[in-house]
N, C-alpha and C. Protein backbone atom coordinates (compact mmCIF):
# COMPACT_ATOMS: atom_id res chain seq x y z
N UNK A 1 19.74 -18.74 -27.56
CA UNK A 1 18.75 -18.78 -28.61
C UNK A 1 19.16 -17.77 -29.68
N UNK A 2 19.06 -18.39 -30.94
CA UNK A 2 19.34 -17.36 -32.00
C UNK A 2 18.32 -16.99 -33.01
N UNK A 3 17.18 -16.72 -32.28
CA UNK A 3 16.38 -16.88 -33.21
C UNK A 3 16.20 -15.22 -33.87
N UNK A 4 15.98 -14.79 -34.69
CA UNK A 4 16.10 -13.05 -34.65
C UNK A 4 14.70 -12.82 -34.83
N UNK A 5 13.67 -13.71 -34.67
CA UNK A 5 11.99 -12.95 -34.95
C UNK A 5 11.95 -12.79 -33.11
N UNK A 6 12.44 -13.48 -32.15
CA UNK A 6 12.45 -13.36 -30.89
C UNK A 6 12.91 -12.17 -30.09
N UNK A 7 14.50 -12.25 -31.01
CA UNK A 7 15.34 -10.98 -30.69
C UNK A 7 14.58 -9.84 -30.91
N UNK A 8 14.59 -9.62 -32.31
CA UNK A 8 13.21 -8.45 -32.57
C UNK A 8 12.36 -8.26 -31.50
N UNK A 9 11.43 -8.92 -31.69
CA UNK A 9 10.67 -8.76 -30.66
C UNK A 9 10.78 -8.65 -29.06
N UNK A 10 11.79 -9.16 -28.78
CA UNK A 10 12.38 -8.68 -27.44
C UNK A 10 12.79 -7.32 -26.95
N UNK A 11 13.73 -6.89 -27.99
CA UNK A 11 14.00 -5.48 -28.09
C UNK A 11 13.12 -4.70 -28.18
N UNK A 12 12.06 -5.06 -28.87
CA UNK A 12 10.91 -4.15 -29.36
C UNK A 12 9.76 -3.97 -27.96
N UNK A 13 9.65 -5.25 -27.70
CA UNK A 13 8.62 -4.49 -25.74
C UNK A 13 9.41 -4.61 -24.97
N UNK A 14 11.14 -4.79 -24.58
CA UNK A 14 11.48 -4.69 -23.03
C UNK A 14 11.22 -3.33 -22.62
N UNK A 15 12.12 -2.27 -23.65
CA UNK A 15 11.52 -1.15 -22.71
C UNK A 15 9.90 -0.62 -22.32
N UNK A 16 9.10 -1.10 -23.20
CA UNK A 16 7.94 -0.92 -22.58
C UNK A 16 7.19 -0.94 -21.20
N UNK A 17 7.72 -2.79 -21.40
CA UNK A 17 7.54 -3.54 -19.82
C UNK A 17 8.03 -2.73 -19.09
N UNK A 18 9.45 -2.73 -19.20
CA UNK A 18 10.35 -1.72 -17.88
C UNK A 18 9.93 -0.71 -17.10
N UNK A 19 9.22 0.20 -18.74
CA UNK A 19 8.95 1.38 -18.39
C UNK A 19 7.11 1.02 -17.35
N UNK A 20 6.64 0.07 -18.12
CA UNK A 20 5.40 -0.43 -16.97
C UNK A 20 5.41 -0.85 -16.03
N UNK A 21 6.75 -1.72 -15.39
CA UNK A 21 7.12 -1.90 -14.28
C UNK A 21 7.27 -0.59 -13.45
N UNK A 22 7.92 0.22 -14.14
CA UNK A 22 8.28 1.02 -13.17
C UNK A 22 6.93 1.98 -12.82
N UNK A 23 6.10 1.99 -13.56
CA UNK A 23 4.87 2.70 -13.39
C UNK A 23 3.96 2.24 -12.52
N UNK A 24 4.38 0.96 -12.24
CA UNK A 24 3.51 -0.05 -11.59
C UNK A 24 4.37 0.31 -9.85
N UNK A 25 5.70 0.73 -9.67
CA UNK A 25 6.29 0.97 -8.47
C UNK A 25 5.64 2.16 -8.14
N UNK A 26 6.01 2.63 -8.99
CA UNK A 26 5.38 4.65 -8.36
C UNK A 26 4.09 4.94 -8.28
N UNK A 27 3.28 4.22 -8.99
CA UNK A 27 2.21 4.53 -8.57
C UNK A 27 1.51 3.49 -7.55
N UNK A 28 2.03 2.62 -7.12
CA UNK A 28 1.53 1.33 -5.89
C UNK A 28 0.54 2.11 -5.29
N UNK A 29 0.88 3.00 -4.19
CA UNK A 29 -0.07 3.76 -3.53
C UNK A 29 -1.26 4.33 -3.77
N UNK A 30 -1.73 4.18 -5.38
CA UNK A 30 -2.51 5.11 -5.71
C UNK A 30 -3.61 4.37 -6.42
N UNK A 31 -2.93 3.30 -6.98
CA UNK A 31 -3.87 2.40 -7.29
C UNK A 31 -3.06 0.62 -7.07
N UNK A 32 -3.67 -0.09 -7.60
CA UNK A 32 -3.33 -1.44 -7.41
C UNK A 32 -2.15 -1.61 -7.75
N UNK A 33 -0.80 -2.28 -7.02
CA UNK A 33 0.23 -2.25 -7.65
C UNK A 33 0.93 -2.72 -6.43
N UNK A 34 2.47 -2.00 -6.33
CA UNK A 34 3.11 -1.65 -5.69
C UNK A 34 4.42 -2.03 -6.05
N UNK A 35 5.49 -2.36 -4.92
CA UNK A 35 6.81 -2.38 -4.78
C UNK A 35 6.93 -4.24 -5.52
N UNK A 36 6.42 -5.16 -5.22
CA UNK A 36 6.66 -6.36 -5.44
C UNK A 36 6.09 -6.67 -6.22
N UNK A 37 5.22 -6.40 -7.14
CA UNK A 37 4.65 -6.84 -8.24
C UNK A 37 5.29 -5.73 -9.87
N UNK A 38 5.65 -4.50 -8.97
CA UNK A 38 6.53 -4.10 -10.15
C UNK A 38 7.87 -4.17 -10.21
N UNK A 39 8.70 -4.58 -9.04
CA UNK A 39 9.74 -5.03 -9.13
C UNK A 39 9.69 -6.57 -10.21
N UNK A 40 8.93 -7.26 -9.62
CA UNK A 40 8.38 -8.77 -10.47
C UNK A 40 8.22 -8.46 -12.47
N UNK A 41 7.49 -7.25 -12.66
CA UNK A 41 7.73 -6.96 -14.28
C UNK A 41 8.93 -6.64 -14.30
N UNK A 42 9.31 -5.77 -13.86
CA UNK A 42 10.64 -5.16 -14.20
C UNK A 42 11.76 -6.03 -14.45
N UNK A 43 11.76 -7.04 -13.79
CA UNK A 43 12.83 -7.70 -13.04
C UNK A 43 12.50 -9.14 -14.59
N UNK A 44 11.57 -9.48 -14.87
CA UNK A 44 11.13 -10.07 -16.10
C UNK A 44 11.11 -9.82 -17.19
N UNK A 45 11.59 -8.54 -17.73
CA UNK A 45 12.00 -7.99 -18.79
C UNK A 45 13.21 -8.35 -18.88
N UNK A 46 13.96 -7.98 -17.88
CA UNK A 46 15.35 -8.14 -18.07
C UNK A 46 15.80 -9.68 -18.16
N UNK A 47 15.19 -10.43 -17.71
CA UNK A 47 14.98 -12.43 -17.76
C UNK A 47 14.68 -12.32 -19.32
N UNK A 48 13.59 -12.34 -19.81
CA UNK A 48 13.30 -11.72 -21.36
C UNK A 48 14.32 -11.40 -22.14
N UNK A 49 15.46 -10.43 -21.87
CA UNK A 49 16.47 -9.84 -22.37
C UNK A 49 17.34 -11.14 -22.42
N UNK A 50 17.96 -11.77 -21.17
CA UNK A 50 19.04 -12.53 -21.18
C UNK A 50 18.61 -13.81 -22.36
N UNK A 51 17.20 -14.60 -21.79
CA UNK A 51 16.47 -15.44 -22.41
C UNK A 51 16.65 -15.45 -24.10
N UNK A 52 16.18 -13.81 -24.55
CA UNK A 52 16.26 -13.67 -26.18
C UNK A 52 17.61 -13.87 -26.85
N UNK A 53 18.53 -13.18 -26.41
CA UNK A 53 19.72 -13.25 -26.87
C UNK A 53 20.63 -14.32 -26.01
N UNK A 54 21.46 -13.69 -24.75
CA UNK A 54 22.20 -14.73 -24.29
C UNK A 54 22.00 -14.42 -22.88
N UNK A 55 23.14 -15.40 -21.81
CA UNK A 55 23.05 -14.36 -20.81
C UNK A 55 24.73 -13.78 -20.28
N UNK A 56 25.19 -13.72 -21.73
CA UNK A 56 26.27 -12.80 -21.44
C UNK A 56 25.61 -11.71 -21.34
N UNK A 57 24.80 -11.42 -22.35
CA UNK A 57 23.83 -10.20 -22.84
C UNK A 57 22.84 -9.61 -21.79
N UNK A 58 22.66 -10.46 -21.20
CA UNK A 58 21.68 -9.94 -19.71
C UNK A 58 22.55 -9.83 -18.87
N UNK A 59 23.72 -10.33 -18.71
CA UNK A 59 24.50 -9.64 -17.47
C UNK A 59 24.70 -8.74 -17.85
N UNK A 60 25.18 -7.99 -18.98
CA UNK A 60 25.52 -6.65 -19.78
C UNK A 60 24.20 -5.65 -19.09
N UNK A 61 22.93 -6.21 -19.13
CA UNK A 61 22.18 -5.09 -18.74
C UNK A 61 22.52 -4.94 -17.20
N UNK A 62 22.43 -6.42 -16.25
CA UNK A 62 22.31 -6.14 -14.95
C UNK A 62 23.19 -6.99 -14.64
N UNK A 63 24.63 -6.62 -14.10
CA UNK A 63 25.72 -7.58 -13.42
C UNK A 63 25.31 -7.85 -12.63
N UNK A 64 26.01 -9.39 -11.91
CA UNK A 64 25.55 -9.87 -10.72
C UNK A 64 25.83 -8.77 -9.54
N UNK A 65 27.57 -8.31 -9.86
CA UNK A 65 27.52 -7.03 -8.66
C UNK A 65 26.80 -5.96 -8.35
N UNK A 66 26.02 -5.47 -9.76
CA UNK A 66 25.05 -4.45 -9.69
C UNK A 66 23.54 -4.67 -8.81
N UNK A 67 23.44 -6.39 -9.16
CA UNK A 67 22.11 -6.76 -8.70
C UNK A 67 22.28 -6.87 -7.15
N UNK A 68 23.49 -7.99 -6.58
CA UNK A 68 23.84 -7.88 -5.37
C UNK A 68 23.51 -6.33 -4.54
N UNK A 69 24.08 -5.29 -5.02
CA UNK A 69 23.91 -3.87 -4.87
C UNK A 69 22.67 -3.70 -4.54
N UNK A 70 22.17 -4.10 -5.58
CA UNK A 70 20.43 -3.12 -5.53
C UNK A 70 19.50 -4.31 -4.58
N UNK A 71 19.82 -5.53 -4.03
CA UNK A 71 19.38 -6.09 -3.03
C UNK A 71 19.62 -5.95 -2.00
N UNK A 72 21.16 -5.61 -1.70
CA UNK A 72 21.53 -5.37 -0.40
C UNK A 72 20.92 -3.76 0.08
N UNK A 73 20.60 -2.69 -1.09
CA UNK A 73 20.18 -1.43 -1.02
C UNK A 73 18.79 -1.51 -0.63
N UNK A 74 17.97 -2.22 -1.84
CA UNK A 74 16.92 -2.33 -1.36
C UNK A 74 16.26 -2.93 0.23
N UNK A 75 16.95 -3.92 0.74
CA UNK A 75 16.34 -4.60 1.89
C UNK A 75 16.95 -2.77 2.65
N UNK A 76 18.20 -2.75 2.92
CA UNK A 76 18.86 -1.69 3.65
C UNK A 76 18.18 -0.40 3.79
N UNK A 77 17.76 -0.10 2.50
CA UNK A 77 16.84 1.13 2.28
C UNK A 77 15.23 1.54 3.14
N UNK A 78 14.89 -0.20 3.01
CA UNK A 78 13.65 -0.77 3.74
C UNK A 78 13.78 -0.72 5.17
N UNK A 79 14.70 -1.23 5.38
CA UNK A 79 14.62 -0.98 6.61
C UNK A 79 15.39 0.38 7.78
N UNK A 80 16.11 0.65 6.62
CA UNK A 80 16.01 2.30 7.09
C UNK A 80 15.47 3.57 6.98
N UNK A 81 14.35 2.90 6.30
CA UNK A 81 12.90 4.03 5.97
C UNK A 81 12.30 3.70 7.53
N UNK A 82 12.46 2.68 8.05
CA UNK A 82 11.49 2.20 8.96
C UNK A 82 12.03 2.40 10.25
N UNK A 83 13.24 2.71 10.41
CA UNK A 83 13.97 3.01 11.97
C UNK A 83 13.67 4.77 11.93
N UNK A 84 13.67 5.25 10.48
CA UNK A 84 12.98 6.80 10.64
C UNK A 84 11.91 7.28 11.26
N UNK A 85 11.16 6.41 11.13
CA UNK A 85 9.95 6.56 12.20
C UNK A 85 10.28 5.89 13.46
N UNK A 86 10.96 4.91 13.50
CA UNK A 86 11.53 5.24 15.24
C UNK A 86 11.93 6.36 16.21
N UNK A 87 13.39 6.82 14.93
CA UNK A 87 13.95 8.05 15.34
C UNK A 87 13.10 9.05 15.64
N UNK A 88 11.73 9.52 14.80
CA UNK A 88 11.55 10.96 15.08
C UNK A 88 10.24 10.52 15.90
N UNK A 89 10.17 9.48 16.59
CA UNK A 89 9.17 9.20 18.18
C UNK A 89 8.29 8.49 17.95
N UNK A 90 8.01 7.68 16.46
CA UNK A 90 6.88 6.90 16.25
C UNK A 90 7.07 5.22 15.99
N UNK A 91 6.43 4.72 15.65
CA UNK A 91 6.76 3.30 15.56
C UNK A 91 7.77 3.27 14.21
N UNK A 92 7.61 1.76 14.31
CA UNK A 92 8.73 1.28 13.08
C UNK A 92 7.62 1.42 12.11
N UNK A 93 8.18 1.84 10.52
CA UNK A 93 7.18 2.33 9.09
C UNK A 93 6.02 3.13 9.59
N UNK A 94 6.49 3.99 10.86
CA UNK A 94 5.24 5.29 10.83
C UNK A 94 5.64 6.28 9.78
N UNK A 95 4.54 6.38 8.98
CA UNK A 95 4.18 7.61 8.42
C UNK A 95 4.03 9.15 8.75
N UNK A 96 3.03 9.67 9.46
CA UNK A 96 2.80 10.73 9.84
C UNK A 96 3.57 11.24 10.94
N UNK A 97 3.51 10.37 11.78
CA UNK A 97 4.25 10.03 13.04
C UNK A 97 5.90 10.02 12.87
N UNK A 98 6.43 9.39 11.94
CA UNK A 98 7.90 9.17 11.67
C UNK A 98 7.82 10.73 11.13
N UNK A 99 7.09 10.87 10.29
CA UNK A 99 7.61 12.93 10.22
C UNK A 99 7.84 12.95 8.63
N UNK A 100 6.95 12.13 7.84
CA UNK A 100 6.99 12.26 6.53
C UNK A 100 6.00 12.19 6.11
N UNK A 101 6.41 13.83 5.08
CA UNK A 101 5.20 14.61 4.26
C UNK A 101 4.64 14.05 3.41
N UNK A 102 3.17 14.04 3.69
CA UNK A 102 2.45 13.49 3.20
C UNK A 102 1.71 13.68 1.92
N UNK A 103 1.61 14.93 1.55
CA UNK A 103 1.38 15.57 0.63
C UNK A 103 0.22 16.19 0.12
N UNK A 104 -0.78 16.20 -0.85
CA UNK A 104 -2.10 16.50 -1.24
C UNK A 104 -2.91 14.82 -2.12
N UNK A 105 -3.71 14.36 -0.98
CA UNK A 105 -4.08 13.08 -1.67
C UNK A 105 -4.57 12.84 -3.02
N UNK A 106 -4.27 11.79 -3.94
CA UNK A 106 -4.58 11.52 -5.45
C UNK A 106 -3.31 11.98 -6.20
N UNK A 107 -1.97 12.57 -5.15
CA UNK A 107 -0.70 12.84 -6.04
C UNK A 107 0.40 12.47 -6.30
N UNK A 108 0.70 11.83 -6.70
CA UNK A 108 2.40 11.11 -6.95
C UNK A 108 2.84 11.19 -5.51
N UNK A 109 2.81 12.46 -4.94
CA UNK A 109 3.90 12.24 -3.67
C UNK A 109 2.67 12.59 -2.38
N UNK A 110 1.90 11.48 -2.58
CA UNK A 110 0.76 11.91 -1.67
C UNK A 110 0.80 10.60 -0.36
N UNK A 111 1.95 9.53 -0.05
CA UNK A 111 1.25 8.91 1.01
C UNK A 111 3.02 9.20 1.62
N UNK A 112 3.37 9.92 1.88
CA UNK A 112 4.79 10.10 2.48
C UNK A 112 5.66 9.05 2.47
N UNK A 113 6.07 7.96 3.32
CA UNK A 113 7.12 6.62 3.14
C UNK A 113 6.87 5.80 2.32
N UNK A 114 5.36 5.49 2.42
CA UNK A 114 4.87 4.85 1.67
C UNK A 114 5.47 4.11 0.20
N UNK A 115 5.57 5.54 -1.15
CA UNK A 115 6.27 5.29 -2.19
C UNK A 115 7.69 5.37 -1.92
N UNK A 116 8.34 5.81 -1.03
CA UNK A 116 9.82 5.11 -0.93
C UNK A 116 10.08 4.03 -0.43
N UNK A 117 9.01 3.44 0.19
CA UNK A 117 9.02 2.01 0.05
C UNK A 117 8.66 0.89 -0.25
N UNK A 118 8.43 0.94 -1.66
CA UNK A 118 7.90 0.81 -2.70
C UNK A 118 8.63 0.65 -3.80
N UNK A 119 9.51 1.36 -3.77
CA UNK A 119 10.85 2.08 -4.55
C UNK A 119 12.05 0.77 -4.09
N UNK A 120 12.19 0.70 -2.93
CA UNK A 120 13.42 0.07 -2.10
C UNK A 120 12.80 -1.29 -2.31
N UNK A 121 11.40 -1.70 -2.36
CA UNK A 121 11.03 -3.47 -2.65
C UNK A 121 11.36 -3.63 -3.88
N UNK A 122 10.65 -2.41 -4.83
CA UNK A 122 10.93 -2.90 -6.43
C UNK A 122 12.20 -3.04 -6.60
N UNK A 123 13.46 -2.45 -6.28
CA UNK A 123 14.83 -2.24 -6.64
C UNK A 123 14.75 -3.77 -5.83
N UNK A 124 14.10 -4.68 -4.66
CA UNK A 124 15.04 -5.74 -4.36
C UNK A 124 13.97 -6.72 -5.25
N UNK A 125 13.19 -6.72 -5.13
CA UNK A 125 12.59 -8.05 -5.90
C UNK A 125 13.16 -7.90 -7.42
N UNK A 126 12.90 -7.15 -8.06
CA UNK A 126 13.76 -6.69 -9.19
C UNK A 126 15.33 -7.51 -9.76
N UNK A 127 15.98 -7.35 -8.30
CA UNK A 127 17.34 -7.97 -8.69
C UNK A 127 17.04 -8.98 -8.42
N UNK A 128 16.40 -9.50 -7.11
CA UNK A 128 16.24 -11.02 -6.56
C UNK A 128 15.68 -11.47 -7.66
N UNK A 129 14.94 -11.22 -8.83
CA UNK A 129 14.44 -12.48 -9.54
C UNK A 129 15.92 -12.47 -10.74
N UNK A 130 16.26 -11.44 -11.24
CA UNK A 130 17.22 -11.54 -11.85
C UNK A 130 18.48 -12.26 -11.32
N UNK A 131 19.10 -11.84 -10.16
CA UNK A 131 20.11 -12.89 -9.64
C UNK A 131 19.23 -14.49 -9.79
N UNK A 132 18.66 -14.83 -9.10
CA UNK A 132 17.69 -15.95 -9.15
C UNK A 132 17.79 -16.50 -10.24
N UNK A 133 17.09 -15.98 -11.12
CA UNK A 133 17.86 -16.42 -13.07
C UNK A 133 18.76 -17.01 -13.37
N UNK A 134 19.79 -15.91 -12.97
CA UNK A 134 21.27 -15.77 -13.29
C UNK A 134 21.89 -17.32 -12.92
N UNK A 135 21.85 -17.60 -11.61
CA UNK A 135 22.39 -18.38 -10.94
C UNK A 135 21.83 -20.16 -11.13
N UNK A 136 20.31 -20.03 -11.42
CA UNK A 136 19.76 -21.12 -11.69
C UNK A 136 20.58 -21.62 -13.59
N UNK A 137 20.57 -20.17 -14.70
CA UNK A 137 21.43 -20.83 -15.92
C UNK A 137 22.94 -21.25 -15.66
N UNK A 138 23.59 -20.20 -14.50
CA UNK A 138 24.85 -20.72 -14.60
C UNK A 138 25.08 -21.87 -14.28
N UNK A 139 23.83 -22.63 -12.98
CA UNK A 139 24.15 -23.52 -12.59
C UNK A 139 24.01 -24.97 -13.28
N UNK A 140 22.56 -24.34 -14.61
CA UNK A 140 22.61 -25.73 -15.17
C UNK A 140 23.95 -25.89 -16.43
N UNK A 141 24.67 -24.69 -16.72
CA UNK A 141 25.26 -24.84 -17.75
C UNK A 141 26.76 -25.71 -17.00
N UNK A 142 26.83 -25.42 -15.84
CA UNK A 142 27.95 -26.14 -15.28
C UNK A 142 27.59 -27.58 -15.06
N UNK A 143 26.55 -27.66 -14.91
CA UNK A 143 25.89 -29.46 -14.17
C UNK A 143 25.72 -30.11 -15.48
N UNK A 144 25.50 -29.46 -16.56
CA UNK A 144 24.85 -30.66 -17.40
C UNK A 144 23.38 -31.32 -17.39
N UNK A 145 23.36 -31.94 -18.45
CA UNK A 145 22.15 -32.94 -18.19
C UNK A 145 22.39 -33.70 -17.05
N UNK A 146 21.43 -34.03 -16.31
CA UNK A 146 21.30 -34.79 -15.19
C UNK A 146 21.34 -36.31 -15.55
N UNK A 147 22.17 -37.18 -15.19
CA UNK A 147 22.50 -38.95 -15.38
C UNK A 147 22.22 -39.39 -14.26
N UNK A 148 20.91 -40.51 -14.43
CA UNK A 148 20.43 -41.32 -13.08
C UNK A 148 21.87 -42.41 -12.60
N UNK A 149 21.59 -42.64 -11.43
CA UNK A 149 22.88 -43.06 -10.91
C UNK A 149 22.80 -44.63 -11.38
N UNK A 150 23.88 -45.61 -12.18
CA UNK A 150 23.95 -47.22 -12.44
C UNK A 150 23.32 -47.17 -14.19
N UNK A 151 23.26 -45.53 -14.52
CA UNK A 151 22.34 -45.67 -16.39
C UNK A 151 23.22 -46.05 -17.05
């Protein structure tokens, strides 16, 4: 798309969104939010980005290898927040029990695993919708319009 009232305007709220996505990760715990619904903005800005301009231009923000990365990190991250509370004698995603500080409630770092995992969903839903993107334009730009079979 070349449209430049789009472009403009694209440039002009992604970082906003981003920056609301990400406000929407860190603070999950504290109020309505969390890891998958701000990974989901976040991850839609950058769709936004490729969408306005191109998606050479959105891989420029987030390569497929970078995104691969931050999915394979994120699930990995997730689930090695959660063998931590195995290790230190409590269940799998114990909190108190797994041995993480909890903090003074109503504070950024007030539910212990909690916002780091939160952190590790947004970083995967984040890429997963962006790869997701990615792969659905490359795939129609290779296929073409679709031709019923005998037209």
């Amino acid at each position: 798309m070349e449209d430049q009232i789009v472009q403009f305007i694209a440039r002009l709220v992604a970082p906003f969104i981003q920056v609301y996505g990400i406000y929407i990760i860190l603070h999950g715990h504290l109020s309505p939010g969390g890891g998958f619904s701000g990974g989901a903005i976040f991850g839609a800005s950058l769709v936004l980005l490729a969408i306005a301009f191109n998606l050479s231009t959105g891989i420029r923000q987030l390569s497929h290898s970078t995104a691969s990365l931050l999915e394979s990190g994120g699930a990995l991250g997730y689930l090695f927040t959660g063998l931590a509370g195995l290790l230190c004698g409590g269940s799998y995603l114990a909190n108190r029990a797994g041995g993480f500080w909890l903090g003074v409630p109503g504070e950024l770092f007030s539910s212990g695993a909690i916002l780091i995992i939160t952190v590790f969903v947004g970083a995967k839903v984040a890429s997963t919708i962006v790869t997701l993107f990615y792969n659905l334009i490359e795939r129609e730009d290779q296929v073409g319009d679709f031709e019923e079979p005998g037209a």
